[in-house]
Protein backbone atom coordinates (compact mmCIF):
# COMPACT_ATOMS: atom_id res chain seq x y z
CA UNK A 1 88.47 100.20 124.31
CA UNK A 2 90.88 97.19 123.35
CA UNK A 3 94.53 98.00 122.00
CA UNK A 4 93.61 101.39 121.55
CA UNK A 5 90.64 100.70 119.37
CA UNK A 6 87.22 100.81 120.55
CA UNK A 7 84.55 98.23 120.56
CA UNK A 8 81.45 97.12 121.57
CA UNK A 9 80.57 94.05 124.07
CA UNK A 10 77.58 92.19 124.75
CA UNK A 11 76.56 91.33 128.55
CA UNK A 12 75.56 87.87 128.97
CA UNK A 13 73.91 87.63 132.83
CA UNK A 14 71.72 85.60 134.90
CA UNK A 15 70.37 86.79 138.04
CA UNK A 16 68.62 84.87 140.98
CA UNK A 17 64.86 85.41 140.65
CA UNK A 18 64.05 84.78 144.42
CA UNK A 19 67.06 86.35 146.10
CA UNK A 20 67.50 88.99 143.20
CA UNK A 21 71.61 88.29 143.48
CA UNK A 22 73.84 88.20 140.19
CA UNK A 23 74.90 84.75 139.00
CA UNK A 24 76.86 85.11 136.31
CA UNK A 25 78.30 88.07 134.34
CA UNK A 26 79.95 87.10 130.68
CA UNK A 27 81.41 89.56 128.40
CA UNK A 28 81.54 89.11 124.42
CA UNK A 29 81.81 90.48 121.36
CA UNK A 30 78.67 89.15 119.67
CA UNK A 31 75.76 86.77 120.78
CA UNK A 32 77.29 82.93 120.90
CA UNK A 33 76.14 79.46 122.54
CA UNK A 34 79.83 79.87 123.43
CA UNK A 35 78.87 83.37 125.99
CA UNK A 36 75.51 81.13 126.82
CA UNK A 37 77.65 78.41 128.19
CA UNK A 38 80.47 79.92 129.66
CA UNK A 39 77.77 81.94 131.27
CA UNK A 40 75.90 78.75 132.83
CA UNK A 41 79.33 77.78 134.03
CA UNK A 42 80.09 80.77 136.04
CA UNK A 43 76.27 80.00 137.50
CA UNK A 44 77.01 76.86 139.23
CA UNK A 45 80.58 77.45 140.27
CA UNK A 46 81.77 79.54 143.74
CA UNK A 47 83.33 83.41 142.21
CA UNK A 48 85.81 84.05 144.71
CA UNK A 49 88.41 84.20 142.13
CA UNK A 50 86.83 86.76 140.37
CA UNK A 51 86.66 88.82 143.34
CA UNK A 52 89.98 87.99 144.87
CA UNK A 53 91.07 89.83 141.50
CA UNK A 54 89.93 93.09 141.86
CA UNK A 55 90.16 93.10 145.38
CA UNK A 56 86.27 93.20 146.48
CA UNK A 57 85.26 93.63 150.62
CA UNK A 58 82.02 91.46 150.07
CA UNK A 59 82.41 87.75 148.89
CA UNK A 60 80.56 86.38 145.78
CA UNK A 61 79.88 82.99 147.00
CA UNK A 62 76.31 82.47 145.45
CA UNK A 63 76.91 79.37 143.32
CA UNK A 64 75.09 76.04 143.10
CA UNK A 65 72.74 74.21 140.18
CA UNK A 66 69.35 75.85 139.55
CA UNK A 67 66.43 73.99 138.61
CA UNK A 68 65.28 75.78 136.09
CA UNK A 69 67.08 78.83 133.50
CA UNK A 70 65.03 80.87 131.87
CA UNK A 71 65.99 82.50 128.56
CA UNK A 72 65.56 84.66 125.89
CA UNK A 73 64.70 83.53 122.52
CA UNK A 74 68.28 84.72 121.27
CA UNK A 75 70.56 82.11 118.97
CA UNK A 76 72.80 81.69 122.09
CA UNK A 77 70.46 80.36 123.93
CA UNK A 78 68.58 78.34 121.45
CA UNK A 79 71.98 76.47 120.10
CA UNK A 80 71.82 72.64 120.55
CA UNK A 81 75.52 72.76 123.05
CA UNK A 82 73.72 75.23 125.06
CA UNK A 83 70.66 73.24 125.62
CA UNK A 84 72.64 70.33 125.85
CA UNK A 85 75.31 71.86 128.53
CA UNK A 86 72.37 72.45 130.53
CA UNK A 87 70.29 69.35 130.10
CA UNK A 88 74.07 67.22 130.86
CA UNK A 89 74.20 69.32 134.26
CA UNK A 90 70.36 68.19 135.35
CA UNK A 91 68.97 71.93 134.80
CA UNK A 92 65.99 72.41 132.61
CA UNK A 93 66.53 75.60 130.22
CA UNK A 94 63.27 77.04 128.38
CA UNK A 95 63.16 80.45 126.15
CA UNK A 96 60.62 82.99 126.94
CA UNK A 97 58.31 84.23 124.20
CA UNK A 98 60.23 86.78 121.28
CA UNK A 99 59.59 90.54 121.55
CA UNK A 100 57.82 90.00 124.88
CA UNK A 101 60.71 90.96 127.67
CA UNK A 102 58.11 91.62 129.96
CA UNK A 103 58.24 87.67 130.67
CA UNK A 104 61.85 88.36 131.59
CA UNK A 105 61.09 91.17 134.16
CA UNK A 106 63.37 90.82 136.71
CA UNK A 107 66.47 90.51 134.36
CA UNK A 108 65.34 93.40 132.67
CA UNK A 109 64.41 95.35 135.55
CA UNK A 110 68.43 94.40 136.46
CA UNK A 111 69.51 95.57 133.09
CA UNK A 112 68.04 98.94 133.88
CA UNK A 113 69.44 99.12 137.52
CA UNK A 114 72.92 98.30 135.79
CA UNK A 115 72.76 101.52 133.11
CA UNK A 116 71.18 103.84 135.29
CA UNK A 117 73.16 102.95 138.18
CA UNK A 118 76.72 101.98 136.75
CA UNK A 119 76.92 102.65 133.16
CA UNK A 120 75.80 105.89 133.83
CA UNK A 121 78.82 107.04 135.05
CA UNK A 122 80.76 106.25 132.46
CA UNK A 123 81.68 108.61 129.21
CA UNK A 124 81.29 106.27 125.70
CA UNK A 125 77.94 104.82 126.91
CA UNK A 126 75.50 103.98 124.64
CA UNK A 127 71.65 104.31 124.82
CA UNK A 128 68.65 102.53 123.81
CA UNK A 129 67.38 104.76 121.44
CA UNK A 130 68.64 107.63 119.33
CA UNK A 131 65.96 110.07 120.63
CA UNK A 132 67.32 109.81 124.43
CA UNK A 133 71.12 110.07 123.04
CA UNK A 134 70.35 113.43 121.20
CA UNK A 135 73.94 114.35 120.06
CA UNK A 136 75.71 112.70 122.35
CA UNK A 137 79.11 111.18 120.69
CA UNK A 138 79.69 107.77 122.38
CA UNK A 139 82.38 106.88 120.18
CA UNK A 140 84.39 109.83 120.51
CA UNK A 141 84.16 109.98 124.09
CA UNK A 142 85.34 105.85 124.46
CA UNK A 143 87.86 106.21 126.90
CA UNK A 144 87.33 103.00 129.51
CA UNK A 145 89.04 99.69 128.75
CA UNK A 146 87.53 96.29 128.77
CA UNK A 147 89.76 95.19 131.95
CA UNK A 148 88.79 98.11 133.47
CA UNK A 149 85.30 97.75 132.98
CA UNK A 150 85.18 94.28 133.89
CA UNK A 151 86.47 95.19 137.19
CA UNK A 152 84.41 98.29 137.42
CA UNK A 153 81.30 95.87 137.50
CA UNK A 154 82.36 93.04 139.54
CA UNK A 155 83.37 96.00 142.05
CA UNK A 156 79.91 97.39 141.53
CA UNK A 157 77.79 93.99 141.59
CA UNK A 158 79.66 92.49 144.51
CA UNK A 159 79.78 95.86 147.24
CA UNK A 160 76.80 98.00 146.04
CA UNK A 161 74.20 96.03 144.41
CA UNK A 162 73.82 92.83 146.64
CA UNK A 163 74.38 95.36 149.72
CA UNK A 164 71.84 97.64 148.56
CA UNK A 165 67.93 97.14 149.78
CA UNK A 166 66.00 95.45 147.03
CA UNK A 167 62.15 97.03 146.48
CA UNK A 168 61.57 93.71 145.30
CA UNK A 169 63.18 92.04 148.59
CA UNK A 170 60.56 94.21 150.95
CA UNK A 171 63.94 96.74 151.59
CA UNK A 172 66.20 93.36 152.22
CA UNK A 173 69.40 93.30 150.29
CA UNK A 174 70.60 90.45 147.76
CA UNK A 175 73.32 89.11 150.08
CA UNK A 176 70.99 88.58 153.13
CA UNK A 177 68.50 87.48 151.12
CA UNK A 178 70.64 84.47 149.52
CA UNK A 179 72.36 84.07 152.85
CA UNK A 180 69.07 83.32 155.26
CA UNK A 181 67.47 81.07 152.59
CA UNK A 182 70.45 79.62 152.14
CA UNK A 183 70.58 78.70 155.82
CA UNK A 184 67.40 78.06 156.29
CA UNK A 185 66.65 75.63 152.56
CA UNK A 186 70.41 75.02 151.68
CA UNK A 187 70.89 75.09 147.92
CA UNK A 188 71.70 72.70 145.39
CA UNK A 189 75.36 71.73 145.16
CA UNK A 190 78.10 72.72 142.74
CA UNK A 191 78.48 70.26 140.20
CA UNK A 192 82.07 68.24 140.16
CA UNK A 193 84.88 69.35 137.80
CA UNK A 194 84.49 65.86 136.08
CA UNK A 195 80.81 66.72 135.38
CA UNK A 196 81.76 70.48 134.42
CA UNK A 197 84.03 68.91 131.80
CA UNK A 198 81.42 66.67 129.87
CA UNK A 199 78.80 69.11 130.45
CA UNK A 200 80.38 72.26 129.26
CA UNK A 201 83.65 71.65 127.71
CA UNK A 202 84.38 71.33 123.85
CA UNK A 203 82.71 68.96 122.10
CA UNK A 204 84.85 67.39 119.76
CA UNK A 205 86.39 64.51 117.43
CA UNK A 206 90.29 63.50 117.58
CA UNK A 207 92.15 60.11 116.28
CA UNK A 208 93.76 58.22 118.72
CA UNK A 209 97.41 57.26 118.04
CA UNK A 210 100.02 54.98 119.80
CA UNK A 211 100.91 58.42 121.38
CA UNK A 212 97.17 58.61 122.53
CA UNK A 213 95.60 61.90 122.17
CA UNK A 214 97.53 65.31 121.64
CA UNK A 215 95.47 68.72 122.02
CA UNK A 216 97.38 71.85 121.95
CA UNK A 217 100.61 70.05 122.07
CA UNK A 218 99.58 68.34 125.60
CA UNK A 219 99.58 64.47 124.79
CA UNK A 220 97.02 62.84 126.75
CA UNK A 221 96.99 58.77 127.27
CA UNK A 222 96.21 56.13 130.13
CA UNK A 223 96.09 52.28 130.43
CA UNK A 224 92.70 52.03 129.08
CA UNK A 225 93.10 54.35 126.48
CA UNK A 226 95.86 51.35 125.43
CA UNK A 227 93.74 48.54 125.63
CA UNK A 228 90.88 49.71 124.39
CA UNK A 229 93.67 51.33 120.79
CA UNK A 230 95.09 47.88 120.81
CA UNK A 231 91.42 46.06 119.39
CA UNK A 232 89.99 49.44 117.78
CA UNK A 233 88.73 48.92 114.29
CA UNK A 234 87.98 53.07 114.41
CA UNK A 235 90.04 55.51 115.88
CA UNK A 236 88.40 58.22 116.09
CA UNK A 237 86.34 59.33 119.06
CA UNK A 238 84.26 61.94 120.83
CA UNK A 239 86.39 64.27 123.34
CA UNK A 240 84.95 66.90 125.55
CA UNK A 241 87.91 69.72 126.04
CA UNK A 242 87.06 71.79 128.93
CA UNK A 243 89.49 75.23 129.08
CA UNK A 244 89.70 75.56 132.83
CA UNK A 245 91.31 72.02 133.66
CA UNK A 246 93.75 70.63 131.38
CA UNK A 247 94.91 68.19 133.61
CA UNK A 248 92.43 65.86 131.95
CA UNK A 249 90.19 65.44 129.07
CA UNK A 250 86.82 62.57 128.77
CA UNK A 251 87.21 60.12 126.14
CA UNK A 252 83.88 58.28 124.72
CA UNK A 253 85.41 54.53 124.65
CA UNK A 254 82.38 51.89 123.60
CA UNK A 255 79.92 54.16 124.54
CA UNK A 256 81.59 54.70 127.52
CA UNK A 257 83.01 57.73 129.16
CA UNK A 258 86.45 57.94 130.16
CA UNK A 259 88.52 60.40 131.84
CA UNK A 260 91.94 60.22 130.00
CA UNK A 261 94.48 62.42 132.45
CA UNK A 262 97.47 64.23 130.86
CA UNK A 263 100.91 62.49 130.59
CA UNK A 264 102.62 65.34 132.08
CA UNK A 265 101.14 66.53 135.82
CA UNK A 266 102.39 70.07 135.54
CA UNK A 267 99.10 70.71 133.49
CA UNK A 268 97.13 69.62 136.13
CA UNK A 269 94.43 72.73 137.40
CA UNK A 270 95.88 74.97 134.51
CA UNK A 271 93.61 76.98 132.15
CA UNK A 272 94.18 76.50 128.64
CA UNK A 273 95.14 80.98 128.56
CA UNK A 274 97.82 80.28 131.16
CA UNK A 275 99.10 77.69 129.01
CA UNK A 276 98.75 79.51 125.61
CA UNK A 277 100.97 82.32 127.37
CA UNK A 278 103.63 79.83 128.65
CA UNK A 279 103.81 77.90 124.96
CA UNK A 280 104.59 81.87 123.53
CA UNK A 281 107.28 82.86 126.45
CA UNK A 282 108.69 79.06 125.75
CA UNK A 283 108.70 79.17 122.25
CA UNK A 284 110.59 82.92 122.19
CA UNK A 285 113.09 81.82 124.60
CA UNK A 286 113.91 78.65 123.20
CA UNK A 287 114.08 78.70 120.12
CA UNK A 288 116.75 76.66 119.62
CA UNK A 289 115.72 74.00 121.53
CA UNK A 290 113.73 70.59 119.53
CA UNK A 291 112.06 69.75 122.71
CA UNK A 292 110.71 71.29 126.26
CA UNK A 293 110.82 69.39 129.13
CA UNK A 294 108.10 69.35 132.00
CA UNK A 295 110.02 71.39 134.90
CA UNK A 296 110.03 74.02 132.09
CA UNK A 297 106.70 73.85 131.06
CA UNK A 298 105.83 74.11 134.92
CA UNK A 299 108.11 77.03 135.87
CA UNK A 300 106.89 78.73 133.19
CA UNK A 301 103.37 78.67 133.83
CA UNK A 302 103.76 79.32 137.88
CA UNK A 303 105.80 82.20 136.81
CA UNK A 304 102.93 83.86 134.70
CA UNK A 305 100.13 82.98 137.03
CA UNK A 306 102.19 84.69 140.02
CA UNK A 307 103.28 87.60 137.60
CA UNK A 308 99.75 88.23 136.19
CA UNK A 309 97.27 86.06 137.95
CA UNK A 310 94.82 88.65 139.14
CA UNK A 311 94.25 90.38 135.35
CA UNK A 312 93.87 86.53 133.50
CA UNK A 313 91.25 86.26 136.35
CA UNK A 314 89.89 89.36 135.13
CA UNK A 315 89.89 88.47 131.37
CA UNK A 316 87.34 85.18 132.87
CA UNK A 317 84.71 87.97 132.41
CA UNK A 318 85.04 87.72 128.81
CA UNK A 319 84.52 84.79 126.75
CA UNK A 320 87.54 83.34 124.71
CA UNK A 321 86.93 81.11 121.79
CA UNK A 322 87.82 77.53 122.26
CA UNK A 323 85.18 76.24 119.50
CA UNK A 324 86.53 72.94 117.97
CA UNK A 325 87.28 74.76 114.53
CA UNK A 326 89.83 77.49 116.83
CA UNK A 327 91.40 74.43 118.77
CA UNK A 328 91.76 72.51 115.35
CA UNK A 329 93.61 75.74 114.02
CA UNK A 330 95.71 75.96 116.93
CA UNK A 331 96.98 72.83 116.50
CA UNK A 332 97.79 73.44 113.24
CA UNK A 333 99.32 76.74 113.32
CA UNK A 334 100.64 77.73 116.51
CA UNK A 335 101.98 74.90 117.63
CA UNK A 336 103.67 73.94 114.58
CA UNK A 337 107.26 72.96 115.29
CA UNK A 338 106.86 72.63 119.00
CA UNK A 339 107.70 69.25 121.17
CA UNK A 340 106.95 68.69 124.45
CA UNK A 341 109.31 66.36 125.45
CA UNK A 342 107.84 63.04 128.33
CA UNK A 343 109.25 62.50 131.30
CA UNK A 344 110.88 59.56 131.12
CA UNK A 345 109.38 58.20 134.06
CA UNK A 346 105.76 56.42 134.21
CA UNK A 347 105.61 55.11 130.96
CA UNK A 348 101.83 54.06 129.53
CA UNK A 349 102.76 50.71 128.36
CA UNK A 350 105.90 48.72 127.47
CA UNK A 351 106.32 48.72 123.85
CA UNK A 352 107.01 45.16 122.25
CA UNK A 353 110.45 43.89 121.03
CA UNK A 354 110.15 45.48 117.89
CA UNK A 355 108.56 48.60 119.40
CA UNK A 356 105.33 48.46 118.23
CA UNK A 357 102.07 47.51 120.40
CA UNK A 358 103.56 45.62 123.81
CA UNK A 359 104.21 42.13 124.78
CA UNK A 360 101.25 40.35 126.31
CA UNK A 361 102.05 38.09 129.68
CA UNK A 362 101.62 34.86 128.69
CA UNK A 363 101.50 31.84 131.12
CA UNK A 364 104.62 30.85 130.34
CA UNK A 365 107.57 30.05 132.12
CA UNK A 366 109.80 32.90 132.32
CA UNK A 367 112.62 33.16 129.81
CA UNK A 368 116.42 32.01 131.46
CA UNK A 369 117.43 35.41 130.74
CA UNK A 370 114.72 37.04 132.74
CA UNK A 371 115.21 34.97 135.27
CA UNK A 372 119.03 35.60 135.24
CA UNK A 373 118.39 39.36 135.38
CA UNK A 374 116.49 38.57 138.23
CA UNK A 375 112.83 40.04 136.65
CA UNK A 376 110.45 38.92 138.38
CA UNK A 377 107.09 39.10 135.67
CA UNK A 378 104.48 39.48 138.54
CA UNK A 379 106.68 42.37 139.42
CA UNK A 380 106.95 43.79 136.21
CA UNK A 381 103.09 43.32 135.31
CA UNK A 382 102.20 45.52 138.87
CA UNK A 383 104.57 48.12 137.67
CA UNK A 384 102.35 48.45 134.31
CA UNK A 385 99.06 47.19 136.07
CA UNK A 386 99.23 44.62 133.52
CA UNK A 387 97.54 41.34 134.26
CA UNK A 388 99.69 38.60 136.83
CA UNK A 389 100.94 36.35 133.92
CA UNK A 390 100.38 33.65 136.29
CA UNK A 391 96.45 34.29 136.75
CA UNK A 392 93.99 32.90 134.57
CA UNK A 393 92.85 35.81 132.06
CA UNK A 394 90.99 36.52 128.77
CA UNK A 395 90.97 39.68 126.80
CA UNK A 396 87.33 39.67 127.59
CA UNK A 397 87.47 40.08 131.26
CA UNK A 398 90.54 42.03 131.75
């Protein structure tokens, strides 16, 4: 049940073939590349925050980058950003033939382990056909929420399955499986947050401005996002968005990619939920207000990740939409009226006399009322990490 009402969710899971352990568990409300890919994430990254959460005794460390995923022939897992996500991260994906799951056995087999063994002992469960349900009424006896299921399972996978002896493992259990051929062959590494974000993150198109590039209200802009605005002939470029960080976003300048960080550091390591929450609290609270400033922002965000940390890291389970069409309305919508005001401190790039674009060093001598300021250029340029005026420079190698 959510808000009283009940629904239905899909399980999106991948499971360890050699060590039988659970590698990812995603949660959805219909079958997406969006539950595919969030689902590939959780693969290759460490889950201790999930079971920090609920407060597990066994750790969930099995993480790293497979070699090969194998599918099933659903639209999730067909979708070009799914195959792509993968292909970006240096893992090979294929589908297994349609209507044949015995090609899929060992997921399966899991499948069944999960309903016999958890589901089971649950009211509201459904079956797999309508002879073995008989006259059982799922829907009137829905009584479980979705948190609480999500940390029902995580509770279940992480302290009874991989503890449990495997048939398949020769009586071994998942966790000492994984752990002595871990020790014994290692395992591939965990892919890099910058990687994570141009693998799986939103794949989208935004104009740059003088401003740079503002997503969700969070303006993002660097040096070379300057230069390279300053000869565009198009603005627009490809962004990958990636929901976990918003400290940054990757930028495709000349067929180049870019990371582009965010003007203000407090979003640094923030999901995009946490910030979502804080923009609400901010915007009931201060109403009045044209503009927010950064300590806000910040405070605000520490204070709902210390007040409800562990159930956000419970929601992870289930997949939020962040498609490009949901961020575009977001930007449109919620954020409507809403200013996040700059520091006033680290600026991009000087603006120009007339403040538009910025005044190029030239090799010039300095003006007399520079030099009765006492403004030193060479000085000034390092502050910007503009070019030494007094160097010998071109647009083309600078």
């Amino acid at each position: 049940m959510e808000d009283g009402n009940k629904t239905r969710w899909y399980l999106t899971a991948a499971i360890c073939t050699t060590t039988r352990c659970i590698l990812a568990m995603k949660f959805s409300r219909a079958e997406s590349s969006r539950s595919a890919v969030q689902a590939i994430d959780m693969i290759v990254r460490d889950k201790g925050l999930w079971t920090d959460a609920v407060g597990t005794l066994t750790p969930w460390s099995m993480s790293g980058t497979p070699e090969l995923i194998v599918t099933d022939a659903g639209s999730g897992f067909t979708d070009f950003d799914t195959r792509a996500a993968a292909t970006d991260l240096g893992i090979n994906i294929i589908a297994g033939p349609a209507g044949m799951p015995e090609f899929r056995g060992t997921m399966e087999r899991m499948f069944g382990t999960l309903a016999s063994s958890f589901i089971s002992r649950f009211t509201g469960r459904t079956f797999s056909n309508t002879v073995v349900k008989g006259d059982y009424d799922s829907d009137a006896r829905a009584a479980l929420t979705s948190e609480e299921l999500s940390e029902a399972l995580v509770r279940w996978v992480v302290d009874v399955y991989h503890r449990r002896p495997h048939a398949g493992l020769g009586g071994e259990t998942p966790l000492n499986c994984w752990n002595r051929l871990v020790e014994k062959y290692g395992v591939a590494p965990m892919p890099c947050l910058e990687r994570r974000r141009m693998a799986l993150g939103t794949r989208m198109k935004y104009t740059v401005t003088k401003k740079g590039i503002s997503i969700l209200g969070i303006r993002y802009h660097s040096e070379a996002l300057a230069h390279w605005f300053m000869h565009a002939r198009k603005t627009e470029v490809r962004v990958r968005w990636y929901s976990d960080d918003l400290g940054a976003i990757a930028v495709e300048l000349d067929g180049r990619w870019v990371e582009i960080p965010s003007v203000l550091a407090c979003y640094r390591g923030r999901c995009a939920q946490t910030w979502l929450m804080a923009e609400r609290e901010i915007r009931a609270s201060r109403a009045a207000e044209a503009k927010v400033g950064e300590e806000i922002i910040a405070k605000t965000m520490n204070h709902i990740v210390a007040m409800n940390g562990n159930a956000m890291t419970r929601q992870k389970l289930f997949v939020p939409d962040y498609s490009a069409e949901r961020l575009q309305s977001l930007n449109e919508k919620m954020l409507i009226g809403f200013e996040i005001e700059d520091s006033p401190r680290d600026p991009i790039v000087p603006s120009g006399d007339d403040g538009l674009g910025m005044d190029l060093p030239t090799g010039h001598p300095r003006s007399a009322r520079s030099s009765a300021a006492g403004t030193d250029s060479t000085e000034e340029a390092a502050a910007y990490g503009l070019p030494n005026p007094d160097d010998d420079w071109s647009i083309e190698d600078k």
